[in-house]
C-alpha atoms as a PDB file:
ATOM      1  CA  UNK A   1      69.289 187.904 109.618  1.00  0.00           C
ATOM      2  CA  UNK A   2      66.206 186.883 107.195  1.00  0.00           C
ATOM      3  CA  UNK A   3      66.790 186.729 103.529  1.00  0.00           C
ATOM      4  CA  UNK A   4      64.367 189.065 101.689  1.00  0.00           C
ATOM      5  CA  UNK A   5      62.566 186.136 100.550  1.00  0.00           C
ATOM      6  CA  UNK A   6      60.584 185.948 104.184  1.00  0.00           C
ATOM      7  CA  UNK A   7      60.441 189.851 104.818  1.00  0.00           C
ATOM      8  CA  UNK A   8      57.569 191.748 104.888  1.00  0.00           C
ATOM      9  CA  UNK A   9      57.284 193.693 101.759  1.00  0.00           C
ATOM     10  CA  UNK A  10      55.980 197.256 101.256  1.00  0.00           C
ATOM     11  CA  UNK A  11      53.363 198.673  99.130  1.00  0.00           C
ATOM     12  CA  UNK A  12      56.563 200.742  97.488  1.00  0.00           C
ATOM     13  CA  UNK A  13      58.357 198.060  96.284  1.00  0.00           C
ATOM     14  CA  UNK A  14      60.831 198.191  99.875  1.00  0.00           C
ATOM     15  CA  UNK A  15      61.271 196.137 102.709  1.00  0.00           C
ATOM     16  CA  UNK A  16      59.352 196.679 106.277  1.00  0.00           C
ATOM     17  CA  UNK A  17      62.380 196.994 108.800  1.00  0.00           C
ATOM     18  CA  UNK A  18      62.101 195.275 112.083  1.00  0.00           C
ATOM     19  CA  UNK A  19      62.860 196.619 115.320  1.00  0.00           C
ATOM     20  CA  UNK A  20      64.787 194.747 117.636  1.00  0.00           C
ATOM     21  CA  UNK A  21      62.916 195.546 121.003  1.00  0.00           C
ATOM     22  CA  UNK A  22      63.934 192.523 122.594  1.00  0.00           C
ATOM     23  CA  UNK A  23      66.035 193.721 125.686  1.00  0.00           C
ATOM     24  CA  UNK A  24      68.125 190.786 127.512  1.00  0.00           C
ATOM     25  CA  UNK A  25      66.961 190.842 130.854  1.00  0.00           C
ATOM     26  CA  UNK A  26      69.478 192.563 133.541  1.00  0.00           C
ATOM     27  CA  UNK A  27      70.349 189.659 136.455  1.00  0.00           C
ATOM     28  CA  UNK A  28      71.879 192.117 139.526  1.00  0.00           C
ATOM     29  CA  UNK A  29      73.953 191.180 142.430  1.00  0.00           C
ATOM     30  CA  UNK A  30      72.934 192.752 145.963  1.00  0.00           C
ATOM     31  CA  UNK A  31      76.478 192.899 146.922  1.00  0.00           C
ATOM     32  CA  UNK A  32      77.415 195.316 143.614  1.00  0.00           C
ATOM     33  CA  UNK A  33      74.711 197.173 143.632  1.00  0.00           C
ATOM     34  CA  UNK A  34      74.824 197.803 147.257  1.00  0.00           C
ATOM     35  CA  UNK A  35      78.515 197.716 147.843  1.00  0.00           C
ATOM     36  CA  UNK A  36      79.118 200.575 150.157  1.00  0.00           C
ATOM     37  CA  UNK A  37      77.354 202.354 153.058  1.00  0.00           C
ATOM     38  CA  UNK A  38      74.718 204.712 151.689  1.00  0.00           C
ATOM     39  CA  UNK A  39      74.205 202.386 148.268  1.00  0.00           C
ATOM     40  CA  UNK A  40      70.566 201.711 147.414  1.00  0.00           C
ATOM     41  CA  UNK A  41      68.460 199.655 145.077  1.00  0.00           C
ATOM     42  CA  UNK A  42      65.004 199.399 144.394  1.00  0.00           C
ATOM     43  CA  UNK A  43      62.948 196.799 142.759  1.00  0.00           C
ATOM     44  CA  UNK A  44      59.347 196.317 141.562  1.00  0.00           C
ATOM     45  CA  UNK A  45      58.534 192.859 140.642  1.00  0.00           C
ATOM     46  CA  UNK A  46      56.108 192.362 138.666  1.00  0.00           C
ATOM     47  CA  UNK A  47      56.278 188.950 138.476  1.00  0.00           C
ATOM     48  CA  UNK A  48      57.752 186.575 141.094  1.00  0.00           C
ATOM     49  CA  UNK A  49      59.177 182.491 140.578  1.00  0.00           C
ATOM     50  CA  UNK A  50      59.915 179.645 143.359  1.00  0.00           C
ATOM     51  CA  UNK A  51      62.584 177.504 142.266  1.00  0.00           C
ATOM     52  CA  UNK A  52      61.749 174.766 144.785  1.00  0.00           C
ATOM     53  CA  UNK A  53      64.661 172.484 143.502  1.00  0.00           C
ATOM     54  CA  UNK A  54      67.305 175.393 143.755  1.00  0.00           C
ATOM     55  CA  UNK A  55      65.297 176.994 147.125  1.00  0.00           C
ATOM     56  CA  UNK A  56      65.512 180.419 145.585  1.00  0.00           C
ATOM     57  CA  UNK A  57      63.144 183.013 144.102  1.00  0.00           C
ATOM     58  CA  UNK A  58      63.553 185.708 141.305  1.00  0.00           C
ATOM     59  CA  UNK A  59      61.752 189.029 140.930  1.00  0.00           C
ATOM     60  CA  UNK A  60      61.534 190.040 137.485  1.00  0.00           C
ATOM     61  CA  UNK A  61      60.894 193.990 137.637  1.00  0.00           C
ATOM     62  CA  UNK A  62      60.210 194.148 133.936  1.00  0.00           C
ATOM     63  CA  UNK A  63      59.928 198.448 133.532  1.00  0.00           C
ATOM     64  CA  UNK A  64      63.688 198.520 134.670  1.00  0.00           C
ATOM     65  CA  UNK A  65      63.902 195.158 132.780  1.00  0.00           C
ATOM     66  CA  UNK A  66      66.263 193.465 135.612  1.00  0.00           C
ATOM     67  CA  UNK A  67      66.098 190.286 137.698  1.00  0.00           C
ATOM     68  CA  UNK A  68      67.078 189.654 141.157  1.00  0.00           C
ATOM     69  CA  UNK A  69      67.542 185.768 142.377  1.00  0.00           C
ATOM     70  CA  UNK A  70      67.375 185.043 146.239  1.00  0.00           C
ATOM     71  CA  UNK A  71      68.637 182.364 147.857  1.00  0.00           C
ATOM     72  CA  UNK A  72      66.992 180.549 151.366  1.00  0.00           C
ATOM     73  CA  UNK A  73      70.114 179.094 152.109  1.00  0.00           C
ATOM     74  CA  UNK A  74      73.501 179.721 152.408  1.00  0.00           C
ATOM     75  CA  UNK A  75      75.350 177.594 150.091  1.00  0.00           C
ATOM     76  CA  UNK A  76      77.306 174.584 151.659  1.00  0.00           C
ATOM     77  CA  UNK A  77      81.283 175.858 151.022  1.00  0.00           C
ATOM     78  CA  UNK A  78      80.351 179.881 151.595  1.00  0.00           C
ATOM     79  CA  UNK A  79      83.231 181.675 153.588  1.00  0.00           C
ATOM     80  CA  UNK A  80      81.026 183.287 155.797  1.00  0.00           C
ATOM     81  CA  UNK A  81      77.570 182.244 156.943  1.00  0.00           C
ATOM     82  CA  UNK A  82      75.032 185.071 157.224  1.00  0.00           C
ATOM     83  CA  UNK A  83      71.740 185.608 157.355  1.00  0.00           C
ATOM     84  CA  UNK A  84      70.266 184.411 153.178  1.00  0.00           C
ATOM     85  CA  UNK A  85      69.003 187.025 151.469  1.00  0.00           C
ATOM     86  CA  UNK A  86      65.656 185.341 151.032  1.00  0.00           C
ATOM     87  CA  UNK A  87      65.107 185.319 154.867  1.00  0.00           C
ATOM     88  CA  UNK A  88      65.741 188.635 154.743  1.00  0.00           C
ATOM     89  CA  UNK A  89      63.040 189.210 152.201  1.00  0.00           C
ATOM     90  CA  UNK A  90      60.690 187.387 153.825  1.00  0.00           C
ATOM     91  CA  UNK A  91      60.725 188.864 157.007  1.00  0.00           C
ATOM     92  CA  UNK A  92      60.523 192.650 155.682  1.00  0.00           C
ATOM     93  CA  UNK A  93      57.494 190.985 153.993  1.00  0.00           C
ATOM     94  CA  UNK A  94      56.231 189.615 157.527  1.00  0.00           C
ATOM     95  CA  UNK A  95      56.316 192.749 159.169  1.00  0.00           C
ATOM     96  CA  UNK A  96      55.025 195.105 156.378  1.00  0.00           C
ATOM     97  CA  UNK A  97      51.563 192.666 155.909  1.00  0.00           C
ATOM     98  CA  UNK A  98      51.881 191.870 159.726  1.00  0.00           C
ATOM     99  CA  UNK A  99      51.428 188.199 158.753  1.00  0.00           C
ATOM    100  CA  UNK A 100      53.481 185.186 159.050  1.00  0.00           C
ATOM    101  CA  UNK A 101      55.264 183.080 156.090  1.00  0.00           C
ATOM    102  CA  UNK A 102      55.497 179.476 156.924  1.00  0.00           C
ATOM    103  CA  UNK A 103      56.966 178.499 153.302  1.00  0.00           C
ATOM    104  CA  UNK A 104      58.908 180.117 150.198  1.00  0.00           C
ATOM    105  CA  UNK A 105      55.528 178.837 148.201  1.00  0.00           C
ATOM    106  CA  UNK A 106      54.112 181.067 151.146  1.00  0.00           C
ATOM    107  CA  UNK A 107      56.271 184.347 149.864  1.00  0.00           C
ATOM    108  CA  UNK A 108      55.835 183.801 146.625  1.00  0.00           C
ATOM    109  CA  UNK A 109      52.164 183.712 146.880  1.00  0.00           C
ATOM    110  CA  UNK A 110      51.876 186.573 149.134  1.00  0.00           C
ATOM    111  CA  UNK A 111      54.118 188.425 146.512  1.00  0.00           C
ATOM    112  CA  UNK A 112      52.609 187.309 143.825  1.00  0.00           C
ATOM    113  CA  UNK A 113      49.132 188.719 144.875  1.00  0.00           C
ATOM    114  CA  UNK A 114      50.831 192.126 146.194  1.00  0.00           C
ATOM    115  CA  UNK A 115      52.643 194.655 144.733  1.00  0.00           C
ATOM    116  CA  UNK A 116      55.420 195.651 146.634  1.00  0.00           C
ATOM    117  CA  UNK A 117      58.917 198.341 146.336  1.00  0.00           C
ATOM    118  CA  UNK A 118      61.150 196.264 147.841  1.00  0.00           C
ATOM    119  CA  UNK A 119      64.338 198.697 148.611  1.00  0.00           C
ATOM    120  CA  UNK A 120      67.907 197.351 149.998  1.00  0.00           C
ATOM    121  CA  UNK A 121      70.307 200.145 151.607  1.00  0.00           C
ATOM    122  CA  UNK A 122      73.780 200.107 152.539  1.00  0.00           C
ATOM    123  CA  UNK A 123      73.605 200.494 156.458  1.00  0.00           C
ATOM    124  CA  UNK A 124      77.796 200.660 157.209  1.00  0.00           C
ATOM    125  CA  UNK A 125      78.503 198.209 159.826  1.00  0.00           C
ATOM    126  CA  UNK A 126      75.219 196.352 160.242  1.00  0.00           C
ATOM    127  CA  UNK A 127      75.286 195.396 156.629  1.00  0.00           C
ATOM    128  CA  UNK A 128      71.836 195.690 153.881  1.00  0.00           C
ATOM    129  CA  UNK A 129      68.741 196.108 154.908  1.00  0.00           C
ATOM    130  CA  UNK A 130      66.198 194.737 153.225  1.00  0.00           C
ATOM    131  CA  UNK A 131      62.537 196.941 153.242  1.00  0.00           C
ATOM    132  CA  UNK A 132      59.567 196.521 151.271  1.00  0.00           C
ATOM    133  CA  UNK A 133      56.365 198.721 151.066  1.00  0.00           C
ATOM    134  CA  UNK A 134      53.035 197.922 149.135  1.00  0.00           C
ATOM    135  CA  UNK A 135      52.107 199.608 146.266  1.00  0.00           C
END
């Protein structure tokens, strides 16, 4: 909290009151946010960020003010070995721009210059699937 000796002061002999606007920025989880069949969620990234030392990539959708980190490899001790959730993105990218992604840098790039919805639903016994659609 500033002291009132590094506040803004009014013409009327008050204080100018500052707004906090800063909202913290939401990280989800896939997994909670589509837990059960039918569950959907729906991103619009607005800006997009290779970690190339972690191999992952988060979307920052800043109107909904969330993040979502993907992964391009399962990690090493994980009970179950699927399919990584940035595979997944990066094929419903392939077959939306009917192109092919050789890299991450690739997706990001390709993301970065697009605007896409990307949308993950619930399916019941075939798991998420991952979607995304140009804007």
């Amino acid at each position: 909290m500033k002291n009132n000796e590094t506040k803004q002061a009014t013409l009327f002999g008050g204080f100018v009151e500052e707004e906090e606007n800063e909202q913290t920025l939401e990280f989800v989880k896939v997994y909670e946010q589509v837990a059960s069949e039918g569950d959907q969620f729906t991103l619009t990234p607005n800006n997009v960020i290779y970690n190339e030392t972690k191999n992952c990539m988060t979307m920052i959708d800043s109107e909904k003010n969330q993040a979502l980190t993907v992964w391009f490899e399962n990690h090493p001790n994980a009970k179950y070995q699927s399919m990584p959730d940035g595979i997944r993105l990066g094929r419903a990218v392939e077959k939306v721009m009917k192109i092919n992604l050789a890299t991450a840098q690739d997706l990001e790039d390709c993301m970065t210059d697009t605007k896409f919805e990307l949308n993950i639903t619930h399916t019941g016994e075939k798991g998420r699937l991952w979607t995304v659609k140009q804007v």
